[in-house]
PDB file of N, CA and C in Angstrom:
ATOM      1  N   UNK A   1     138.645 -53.647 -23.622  1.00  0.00           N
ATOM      2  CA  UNK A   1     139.205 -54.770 -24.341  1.00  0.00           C
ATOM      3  C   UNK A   1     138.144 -55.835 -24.606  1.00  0.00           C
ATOM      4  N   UNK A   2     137.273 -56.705 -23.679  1.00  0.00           N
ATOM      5  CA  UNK A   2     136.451 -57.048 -23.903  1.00  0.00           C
ATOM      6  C   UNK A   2     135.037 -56.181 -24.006  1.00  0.00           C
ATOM      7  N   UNK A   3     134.702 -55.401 -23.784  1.00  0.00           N
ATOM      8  CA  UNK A   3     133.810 -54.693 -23.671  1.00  0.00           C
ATOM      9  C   UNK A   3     132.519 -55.255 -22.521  1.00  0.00           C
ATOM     10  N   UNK A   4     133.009 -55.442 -21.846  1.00  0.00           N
ATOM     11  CA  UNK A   4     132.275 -55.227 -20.231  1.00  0.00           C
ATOM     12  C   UNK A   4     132.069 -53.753 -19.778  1.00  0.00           C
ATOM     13  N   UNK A   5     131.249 -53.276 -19.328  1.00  0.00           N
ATOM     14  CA  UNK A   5     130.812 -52.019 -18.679  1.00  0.00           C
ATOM     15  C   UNK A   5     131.078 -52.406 -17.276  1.00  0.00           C
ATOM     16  N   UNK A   6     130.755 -50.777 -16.480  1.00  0.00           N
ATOM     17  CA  UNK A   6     131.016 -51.160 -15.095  1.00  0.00           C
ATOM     18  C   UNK A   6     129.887 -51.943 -14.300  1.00  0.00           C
ATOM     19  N   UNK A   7     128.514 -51.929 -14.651  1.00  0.00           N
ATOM     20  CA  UNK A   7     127.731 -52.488 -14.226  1.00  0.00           C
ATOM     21  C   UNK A   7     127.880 -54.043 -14.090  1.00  0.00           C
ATOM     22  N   UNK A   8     127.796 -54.345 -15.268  1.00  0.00           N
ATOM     23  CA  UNK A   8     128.267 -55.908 -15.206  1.00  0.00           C
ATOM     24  C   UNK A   8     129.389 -56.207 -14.348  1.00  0.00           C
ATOM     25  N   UNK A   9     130.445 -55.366 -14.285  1.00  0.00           N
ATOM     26  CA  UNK A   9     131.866 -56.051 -13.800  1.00  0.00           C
ATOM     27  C   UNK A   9     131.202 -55.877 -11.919  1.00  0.00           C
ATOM     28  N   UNK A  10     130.461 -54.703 -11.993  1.00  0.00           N
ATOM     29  CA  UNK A  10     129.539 -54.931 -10.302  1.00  0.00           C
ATOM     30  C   UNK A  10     129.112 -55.789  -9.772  1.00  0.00           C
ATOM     31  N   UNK A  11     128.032 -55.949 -11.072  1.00  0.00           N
ATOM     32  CA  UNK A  11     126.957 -57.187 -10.823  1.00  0.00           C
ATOM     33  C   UNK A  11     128.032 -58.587 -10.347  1.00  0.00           C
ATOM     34  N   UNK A  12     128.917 -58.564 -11.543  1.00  0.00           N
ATOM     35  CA  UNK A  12     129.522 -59.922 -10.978  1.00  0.00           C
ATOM     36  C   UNK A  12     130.199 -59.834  -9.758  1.00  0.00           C
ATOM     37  N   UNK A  13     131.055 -58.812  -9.384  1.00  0.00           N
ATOM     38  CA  UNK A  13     131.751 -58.633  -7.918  1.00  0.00           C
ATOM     39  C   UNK A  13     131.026 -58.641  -6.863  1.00  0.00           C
ATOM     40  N   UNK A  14     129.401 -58.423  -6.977  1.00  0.00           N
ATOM     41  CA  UNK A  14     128.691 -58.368  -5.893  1.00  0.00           C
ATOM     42  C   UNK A  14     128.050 -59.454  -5.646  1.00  0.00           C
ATOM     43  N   UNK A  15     127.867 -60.272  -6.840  1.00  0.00           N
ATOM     44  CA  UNK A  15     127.338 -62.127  -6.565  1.00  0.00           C
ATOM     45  C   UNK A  15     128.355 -62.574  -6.057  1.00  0.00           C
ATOM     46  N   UNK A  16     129.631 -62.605  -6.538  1.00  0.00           N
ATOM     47  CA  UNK A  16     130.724 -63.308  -6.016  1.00  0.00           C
ATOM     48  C   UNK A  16     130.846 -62.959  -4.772  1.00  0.00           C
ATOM     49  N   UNK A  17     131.018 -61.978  -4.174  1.00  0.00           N
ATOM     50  CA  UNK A  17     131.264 -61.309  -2.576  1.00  0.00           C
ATOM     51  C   UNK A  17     130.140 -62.012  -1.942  1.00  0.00           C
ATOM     52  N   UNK A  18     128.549 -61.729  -2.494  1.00  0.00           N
ATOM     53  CA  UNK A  18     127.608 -62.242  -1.621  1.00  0.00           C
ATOM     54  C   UNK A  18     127.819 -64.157  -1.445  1.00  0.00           C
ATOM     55  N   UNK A  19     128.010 -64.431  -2.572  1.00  0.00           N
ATOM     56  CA  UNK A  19     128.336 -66.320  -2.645  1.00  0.00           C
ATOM     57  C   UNK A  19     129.040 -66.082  -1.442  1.00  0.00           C
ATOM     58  N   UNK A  20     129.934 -66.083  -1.622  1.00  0.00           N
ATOM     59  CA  UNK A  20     131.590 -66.180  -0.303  1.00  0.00           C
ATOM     60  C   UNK A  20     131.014 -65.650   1.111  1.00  0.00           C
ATOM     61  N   UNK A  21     130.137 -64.736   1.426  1.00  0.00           N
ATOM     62  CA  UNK A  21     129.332 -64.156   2.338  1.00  0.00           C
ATOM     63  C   UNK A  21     128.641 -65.517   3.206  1.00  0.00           C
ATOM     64  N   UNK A  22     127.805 -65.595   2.129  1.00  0.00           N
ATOM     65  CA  UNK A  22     126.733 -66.400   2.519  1.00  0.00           C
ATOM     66  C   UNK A  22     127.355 -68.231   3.167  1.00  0.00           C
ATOM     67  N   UNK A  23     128.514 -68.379   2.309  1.00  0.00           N
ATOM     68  CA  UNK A  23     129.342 -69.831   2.554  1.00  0.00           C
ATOM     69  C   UNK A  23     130.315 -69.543   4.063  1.00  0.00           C
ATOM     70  N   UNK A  24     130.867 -68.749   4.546  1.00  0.00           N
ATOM     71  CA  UNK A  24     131.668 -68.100   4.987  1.00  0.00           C
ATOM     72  C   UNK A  24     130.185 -67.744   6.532  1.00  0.00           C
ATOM     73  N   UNK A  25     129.596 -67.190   6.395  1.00  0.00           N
ATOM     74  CA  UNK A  25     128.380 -66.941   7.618  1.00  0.00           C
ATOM     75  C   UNK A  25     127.772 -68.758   7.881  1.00  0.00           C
ATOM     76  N   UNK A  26     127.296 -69.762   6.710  1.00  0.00           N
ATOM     77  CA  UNK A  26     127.031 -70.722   7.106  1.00  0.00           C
ATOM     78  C   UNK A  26     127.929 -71.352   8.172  1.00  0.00           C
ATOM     79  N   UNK A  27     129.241 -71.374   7.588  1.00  0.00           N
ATOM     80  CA  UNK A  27     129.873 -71.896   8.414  1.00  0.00           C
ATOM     81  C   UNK A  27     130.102 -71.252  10.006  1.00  0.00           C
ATOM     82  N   UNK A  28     129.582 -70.015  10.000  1.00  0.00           N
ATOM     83  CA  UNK A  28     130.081 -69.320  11.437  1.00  0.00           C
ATOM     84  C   UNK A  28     128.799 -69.998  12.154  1.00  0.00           C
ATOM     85  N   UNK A  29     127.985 -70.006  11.856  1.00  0.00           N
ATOM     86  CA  UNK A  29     126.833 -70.232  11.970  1.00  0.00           C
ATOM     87  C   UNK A  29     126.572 -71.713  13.005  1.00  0.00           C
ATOM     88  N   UNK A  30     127.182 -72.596  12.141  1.00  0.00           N
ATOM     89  CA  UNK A  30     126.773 -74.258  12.570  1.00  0.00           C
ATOM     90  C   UNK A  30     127.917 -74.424  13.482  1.00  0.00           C
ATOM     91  N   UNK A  31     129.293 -73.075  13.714  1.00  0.00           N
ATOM     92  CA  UNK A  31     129.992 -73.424  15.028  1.00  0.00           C
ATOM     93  C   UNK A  31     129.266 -73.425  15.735  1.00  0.00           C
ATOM     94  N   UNK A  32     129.043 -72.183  15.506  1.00  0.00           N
ATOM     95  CA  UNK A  32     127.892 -71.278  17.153  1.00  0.00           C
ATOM     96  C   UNK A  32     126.943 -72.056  17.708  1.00  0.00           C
ATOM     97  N   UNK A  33     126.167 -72.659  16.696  1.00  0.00           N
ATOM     98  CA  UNK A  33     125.364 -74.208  17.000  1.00  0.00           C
ATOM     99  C   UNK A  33     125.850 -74.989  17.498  1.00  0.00           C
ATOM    100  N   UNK A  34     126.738 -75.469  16.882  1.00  0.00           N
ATOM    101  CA  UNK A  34     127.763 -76.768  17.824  1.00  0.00           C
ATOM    102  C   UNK A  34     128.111 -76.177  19.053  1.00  0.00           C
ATOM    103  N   UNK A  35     128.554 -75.321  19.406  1.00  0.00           N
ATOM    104  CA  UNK A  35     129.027 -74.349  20.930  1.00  0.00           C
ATOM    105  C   UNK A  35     128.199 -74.612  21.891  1.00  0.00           C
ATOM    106  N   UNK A  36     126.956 -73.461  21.337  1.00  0.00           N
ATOM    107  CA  UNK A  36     125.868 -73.667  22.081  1.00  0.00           C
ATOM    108  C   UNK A  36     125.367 -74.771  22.789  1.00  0.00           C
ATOM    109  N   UNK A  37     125.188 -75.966  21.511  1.00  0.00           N
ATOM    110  CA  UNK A  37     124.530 -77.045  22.042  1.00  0.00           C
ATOM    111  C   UNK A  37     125.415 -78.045  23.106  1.00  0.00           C
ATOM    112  N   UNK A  38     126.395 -77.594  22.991  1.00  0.00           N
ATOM    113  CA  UNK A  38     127.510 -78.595  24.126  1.00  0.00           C
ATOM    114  C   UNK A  38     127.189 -77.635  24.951  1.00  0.00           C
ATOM    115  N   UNK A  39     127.147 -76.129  25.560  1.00  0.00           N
ATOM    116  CA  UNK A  39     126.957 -75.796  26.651  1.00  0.00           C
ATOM    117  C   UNK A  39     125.384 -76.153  27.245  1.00  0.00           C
ATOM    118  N   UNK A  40     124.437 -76.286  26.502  1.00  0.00           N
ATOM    119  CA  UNK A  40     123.282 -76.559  27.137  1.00  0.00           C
ATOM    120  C   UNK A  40     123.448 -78.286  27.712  1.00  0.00           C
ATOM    121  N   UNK A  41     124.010 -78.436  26.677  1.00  0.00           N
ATOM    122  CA  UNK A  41     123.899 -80.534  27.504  1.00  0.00           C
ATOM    123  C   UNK A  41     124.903 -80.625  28.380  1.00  0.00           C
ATOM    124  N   UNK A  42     126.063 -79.337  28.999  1.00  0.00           N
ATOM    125  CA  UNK A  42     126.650 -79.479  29.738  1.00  0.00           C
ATOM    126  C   UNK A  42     128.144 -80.619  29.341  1.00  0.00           C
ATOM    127  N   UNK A  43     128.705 -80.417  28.053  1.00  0.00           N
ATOM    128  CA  UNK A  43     129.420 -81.368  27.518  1.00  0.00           C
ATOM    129  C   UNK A  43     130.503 -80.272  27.193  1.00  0.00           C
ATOM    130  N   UNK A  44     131.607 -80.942  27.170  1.00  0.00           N
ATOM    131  CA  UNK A  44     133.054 -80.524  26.847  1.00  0.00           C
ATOM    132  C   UNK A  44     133.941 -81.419  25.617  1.00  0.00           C
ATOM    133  N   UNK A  45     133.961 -80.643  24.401  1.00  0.00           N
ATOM    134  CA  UNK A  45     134.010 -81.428  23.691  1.00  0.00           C
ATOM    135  C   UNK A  45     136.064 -81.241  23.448  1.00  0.00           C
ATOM    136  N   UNK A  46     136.438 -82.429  23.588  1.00  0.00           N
ATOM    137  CA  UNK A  46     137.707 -82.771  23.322  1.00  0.00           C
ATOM    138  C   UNK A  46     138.591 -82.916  22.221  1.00  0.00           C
ATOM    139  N   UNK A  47     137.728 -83.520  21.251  1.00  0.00           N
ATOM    140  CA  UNK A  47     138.300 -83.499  19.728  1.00  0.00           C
ATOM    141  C   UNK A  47     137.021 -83.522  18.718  1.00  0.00           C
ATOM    142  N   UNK A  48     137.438 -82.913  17.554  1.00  0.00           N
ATOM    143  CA  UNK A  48     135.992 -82.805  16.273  1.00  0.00           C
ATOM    144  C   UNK A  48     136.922 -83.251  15.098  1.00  0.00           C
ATOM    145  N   UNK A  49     135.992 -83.916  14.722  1.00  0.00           N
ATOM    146  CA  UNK A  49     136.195 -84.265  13.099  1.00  0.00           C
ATOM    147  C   UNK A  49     135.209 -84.259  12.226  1.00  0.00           C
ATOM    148  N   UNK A  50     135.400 -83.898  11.283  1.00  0.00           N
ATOM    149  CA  UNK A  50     134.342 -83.217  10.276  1.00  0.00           C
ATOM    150  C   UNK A  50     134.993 -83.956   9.136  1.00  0.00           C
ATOM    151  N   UNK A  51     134.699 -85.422   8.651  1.00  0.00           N
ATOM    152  CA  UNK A  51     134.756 -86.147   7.361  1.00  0.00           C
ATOM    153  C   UNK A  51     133.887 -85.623   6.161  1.00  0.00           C
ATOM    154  N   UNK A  52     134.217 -85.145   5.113  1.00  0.00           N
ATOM    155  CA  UNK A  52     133.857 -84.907   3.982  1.00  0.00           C
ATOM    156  C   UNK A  52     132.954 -86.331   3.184  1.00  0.00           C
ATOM    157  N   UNK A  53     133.615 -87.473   3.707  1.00  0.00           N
ATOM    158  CA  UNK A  53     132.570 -88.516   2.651  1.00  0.00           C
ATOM    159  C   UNK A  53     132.504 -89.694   3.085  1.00  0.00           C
ATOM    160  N   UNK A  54     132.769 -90.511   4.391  1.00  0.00           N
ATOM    161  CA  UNK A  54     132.278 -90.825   5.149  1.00  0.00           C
ATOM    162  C   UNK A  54     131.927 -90.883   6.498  1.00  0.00           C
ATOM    163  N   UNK A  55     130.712 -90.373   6.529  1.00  0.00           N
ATOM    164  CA  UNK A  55     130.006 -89.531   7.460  1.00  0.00           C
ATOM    165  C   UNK A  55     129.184 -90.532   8.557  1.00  0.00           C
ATOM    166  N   UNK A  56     129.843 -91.578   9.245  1.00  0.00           N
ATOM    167  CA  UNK A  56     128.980 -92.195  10.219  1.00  0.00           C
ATOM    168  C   UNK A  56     127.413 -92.033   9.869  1.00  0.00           C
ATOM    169  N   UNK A  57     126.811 -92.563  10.590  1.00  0.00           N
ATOM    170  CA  UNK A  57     125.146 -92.477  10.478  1.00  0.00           C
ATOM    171  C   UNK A  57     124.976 -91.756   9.597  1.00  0.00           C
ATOM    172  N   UNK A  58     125.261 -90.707   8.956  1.00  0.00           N
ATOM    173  CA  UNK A  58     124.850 -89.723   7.888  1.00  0.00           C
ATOM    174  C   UNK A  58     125.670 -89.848   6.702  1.00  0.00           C
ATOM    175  N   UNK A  59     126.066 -90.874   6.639  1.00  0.00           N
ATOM    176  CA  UNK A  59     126.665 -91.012   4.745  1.00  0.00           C
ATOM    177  C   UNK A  59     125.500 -90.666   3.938  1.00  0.00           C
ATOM    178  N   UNK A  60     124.280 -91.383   4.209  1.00  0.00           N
ATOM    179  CA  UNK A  60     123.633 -91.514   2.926  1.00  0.00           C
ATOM    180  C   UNK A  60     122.721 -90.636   2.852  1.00  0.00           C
ATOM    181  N   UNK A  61     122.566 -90.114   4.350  1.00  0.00           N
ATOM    182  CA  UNK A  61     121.128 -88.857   4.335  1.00  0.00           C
ATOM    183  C   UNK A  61     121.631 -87.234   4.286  1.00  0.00           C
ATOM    184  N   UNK A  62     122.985 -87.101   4.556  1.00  0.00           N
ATOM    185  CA  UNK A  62     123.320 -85.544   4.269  1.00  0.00           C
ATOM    186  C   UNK A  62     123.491 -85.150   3.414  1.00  0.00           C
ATOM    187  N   UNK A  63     123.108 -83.838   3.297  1.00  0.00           N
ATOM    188  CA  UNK A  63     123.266 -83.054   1.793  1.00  0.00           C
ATOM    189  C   UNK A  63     125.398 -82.721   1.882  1.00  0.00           C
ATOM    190  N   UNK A  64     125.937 -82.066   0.945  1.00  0.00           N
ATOM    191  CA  UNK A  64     126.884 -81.512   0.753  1.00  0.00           C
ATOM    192  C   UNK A  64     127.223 -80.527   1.890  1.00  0.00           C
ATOM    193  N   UNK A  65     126.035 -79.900   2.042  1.00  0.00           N
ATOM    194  CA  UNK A  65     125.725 -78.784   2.427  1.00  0.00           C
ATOM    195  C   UNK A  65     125.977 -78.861   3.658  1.00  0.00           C
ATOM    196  N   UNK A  66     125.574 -80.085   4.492  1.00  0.00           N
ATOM    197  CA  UNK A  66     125.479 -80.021   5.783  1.00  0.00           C
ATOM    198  C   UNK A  66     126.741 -80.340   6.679  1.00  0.00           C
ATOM    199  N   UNK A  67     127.016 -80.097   8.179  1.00  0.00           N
ATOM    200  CA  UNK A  67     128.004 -80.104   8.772  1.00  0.00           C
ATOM    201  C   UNK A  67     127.875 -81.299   9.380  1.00  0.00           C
ATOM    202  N   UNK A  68     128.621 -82.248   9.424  1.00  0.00           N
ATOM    203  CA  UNK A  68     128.698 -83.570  10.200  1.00  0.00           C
ATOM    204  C   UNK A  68     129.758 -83.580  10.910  1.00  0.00           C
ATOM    205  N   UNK A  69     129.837 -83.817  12.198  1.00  0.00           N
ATOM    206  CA  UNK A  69     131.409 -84.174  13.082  1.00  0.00           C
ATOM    207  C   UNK A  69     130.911 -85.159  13.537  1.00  0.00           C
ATOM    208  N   UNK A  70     132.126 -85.899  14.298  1.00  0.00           N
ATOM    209  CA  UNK A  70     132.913 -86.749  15.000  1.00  0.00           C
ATOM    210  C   UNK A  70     133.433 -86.319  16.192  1.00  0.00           C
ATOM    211  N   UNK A  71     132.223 -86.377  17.374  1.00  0.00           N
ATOM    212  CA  UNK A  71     132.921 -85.454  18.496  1.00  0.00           C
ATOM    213  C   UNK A  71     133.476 -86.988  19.326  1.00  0.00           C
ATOM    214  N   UNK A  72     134.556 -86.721  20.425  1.00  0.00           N
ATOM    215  CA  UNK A  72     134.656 -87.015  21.642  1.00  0.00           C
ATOM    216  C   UNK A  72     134.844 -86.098  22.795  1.00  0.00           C
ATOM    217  N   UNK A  73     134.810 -86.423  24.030  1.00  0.00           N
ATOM    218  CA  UNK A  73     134.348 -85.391  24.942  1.00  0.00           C
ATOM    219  C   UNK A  73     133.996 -86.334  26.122  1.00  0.00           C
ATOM    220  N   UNK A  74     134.169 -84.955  26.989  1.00  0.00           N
ATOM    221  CA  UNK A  74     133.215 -85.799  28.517  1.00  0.00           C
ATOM    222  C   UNK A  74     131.853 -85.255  28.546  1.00  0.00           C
ATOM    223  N   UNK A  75     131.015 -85.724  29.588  1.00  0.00           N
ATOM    224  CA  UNK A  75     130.132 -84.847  30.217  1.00  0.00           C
ATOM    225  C   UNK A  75     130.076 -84.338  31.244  1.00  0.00           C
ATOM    226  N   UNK A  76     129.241 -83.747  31.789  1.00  0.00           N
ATOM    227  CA  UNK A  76     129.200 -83.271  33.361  1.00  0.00           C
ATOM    228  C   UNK A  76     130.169 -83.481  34.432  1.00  0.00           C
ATOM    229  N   UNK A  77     129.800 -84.815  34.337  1.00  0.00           N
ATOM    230  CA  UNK A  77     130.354 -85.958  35.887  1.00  0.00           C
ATOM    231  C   UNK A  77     131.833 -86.238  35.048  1.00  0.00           C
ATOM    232  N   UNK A  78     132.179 -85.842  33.466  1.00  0.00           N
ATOM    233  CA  UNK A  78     133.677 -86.236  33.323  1.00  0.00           C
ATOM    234  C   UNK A  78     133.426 -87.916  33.042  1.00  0.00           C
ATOM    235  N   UNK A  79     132.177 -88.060  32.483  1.00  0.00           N
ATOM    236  CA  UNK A  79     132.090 -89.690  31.744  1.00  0.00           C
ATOM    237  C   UNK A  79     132.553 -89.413  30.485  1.00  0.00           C
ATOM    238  N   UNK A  80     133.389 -90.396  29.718  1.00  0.00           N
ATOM    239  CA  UNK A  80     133.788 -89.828  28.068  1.00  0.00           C
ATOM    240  C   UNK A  80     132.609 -89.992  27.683  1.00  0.00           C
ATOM    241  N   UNK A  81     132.341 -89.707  26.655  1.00  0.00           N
ATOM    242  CA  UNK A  81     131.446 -89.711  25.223  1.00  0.00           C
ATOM    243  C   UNK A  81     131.858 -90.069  23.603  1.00  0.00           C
ATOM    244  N   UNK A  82     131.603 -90.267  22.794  1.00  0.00           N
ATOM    245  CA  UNK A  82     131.303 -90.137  21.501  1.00  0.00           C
ATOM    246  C   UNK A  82     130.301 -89.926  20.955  1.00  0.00           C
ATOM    247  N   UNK A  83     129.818 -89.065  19.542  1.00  0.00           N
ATOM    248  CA  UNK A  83     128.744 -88.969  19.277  1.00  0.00           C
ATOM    249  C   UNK A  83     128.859 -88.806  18.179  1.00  0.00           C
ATOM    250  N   UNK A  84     128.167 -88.440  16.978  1.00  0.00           N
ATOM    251  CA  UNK A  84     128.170 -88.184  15.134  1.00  0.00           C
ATOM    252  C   UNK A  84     127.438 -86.900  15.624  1.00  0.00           C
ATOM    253  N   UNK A  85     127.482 -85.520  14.980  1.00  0.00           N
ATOM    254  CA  UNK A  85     126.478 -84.638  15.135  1.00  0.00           C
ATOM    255  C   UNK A  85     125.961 -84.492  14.026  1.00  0.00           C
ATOM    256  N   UNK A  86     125.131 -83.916  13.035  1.00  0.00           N
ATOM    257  CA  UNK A  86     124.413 -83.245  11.985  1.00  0.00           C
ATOM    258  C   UNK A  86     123.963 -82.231  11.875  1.00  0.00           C
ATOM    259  N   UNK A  87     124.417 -80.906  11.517  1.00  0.00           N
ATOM    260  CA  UNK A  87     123.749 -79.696  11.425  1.00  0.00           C
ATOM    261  C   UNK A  87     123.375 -79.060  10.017  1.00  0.00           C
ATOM    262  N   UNK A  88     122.483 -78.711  10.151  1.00  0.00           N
ATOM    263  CA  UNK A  88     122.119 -78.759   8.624  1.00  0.00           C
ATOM    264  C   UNK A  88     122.469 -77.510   8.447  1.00  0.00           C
ATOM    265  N   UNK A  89     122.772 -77.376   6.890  1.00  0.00           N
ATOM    266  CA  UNK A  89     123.327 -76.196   5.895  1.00  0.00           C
ATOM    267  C   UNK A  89     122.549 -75.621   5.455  1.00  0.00           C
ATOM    268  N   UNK A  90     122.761 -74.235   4.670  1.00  0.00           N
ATOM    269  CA  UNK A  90     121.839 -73.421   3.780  1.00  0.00           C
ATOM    270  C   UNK A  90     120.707 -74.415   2.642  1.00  0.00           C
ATOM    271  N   UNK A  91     120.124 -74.226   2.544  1.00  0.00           N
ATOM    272  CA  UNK A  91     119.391 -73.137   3.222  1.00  0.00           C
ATOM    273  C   UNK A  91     118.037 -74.161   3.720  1.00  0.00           C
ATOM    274  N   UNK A  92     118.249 -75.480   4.336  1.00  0.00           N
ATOM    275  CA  UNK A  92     117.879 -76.065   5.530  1.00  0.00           C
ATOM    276  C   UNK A  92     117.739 -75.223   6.674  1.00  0.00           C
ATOM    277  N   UNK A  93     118.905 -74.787   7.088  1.00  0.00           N
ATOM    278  CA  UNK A  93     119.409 -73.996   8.500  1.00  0.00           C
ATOM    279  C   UNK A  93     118.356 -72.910   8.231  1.00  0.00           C
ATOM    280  N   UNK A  94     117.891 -72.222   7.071  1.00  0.00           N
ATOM    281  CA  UNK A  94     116.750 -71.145   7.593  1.00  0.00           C
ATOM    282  C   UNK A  94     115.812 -71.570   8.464  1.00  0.00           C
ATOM    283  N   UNK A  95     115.179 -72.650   8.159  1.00  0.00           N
ATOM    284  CA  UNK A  95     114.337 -73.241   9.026  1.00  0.00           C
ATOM    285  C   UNK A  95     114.128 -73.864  10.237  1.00  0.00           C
ATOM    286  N   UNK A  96     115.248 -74.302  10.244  1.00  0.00           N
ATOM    287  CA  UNK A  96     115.519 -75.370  11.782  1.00  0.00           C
ATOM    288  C   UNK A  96     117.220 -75.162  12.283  1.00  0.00           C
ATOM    289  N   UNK A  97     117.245 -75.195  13.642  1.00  0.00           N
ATOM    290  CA  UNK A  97     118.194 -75.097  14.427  1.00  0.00           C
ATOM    291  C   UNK A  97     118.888 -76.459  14.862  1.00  0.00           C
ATOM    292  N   UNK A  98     118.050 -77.271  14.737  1.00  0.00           N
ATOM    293  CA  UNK A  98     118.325 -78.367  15.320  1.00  0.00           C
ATOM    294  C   UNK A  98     119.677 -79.249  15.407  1.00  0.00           C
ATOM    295  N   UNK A  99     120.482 -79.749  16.698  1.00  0.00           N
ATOM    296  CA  UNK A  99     121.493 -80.371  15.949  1.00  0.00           C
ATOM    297  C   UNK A  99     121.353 -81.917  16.248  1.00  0.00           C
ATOM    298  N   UNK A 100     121.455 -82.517  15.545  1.00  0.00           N
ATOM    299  CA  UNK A 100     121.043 -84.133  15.030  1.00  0.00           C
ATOM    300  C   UNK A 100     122.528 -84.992  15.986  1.00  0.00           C
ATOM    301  N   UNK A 101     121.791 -85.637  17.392  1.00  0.00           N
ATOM    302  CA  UNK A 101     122.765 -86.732  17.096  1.00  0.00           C
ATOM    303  C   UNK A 101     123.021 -87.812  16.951  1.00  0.00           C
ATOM    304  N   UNK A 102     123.796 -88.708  16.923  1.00  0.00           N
ATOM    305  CA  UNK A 102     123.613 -90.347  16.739  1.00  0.00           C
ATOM    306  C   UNK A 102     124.978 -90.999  18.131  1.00  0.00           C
ATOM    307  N   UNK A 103     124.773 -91.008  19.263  1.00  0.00           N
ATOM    308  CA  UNK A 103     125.226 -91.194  20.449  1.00  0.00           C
ATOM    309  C   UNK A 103     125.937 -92.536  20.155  1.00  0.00           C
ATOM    310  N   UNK A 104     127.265 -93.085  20.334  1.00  0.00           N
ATOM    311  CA  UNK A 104     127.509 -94.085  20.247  1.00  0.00           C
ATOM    312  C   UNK A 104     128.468 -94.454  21.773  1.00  0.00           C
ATOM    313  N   UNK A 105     128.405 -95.260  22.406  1.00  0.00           N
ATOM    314  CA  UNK A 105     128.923 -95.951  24.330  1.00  0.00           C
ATOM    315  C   UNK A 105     130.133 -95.792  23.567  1.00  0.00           C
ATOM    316  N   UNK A 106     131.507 -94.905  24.434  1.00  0.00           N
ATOM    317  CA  UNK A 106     132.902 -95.200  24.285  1.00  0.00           C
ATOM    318  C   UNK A 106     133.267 -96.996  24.860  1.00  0.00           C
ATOM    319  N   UNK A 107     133.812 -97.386  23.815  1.00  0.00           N
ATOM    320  CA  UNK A 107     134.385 -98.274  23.986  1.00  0.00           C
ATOM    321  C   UNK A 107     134.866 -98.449  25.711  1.00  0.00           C
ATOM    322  N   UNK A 108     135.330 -99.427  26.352  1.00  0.00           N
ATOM    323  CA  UNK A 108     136.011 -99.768  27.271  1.00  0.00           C
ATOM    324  C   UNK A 108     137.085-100.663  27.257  1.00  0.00           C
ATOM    325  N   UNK A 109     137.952 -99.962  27.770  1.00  0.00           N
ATOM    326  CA  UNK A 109     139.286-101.036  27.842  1.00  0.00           C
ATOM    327  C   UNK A 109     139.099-102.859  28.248  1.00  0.00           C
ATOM    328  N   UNK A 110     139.469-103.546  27.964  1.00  0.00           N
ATOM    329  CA  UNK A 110     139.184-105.183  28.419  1.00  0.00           C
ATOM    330  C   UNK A 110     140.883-105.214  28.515  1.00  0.00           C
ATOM    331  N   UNK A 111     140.854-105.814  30.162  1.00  0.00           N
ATOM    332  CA  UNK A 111     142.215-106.754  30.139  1.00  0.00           C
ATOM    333  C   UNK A 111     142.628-107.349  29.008  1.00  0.00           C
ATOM    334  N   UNK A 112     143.762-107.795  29.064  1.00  0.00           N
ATOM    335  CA  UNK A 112     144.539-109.029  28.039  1.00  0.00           C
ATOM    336  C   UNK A 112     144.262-110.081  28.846  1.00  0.00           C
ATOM    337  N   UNK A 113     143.927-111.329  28.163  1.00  0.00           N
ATOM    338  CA  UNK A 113     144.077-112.369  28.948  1.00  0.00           C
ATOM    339  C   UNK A 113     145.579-112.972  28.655  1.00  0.00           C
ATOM    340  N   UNK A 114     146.361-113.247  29.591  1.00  0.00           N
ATOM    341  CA  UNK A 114     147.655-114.009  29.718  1.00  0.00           C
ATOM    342  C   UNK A 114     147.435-115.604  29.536  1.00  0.00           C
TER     343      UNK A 114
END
């Protein structure tokens, strides 16, 4: 009907499969990172948030590409935490492992004064 051959209709099924591959592994990818790196610092992470467009410390320096959360958590001794993480995306992540953080002191409760 249009006159596509089978090659082409390949070619395109096999970019498309590899795109979705490659988006789909990034993301398995920067868990396993995030995992990892809380078991080496000995941290237990409690809740994640991953904001799409404003990104603490990293609004203005991350690509699209890259993974930013919003962890809270304890550590070791069971002190809370907060932190921003940054893991970088394709094809950054070929190069470096690294995960970026920006540490911020949990708040503390203050009496009310009466």
């Amino acid at each position: 009907m249009f006159g596509y051959d089978a090659v082409t209709i390949a070619i395109t099924a096999g970019s498309l499969l590899a795109a979705c591959a490659l988006v789909c592994g990034d993301a398995y990818v920067a868990e396993r990172r995030l995992r990892r790196w809380a078991e080496e610092s000995g941290l237990t992470i409690l809740s994640r948030r991953a904001p799409r467009f404003l990104r603490g410390p990293y609004t203005w320096t991350s690509r699209r590409e890259d993974y930013v959360y919003f962890l809270t958590g304890r550590d070791a001794k069971g002190n809370p935490f907060e932190t921003w993480v940054r893991i970088r995306g394709f094809p950054t992540s070929l190069w470096t492992s690294k995960v970026e953080t920006s540490w911020s002191p949990k708040p503390t409760a203050t009496p009310l004064l009466d």
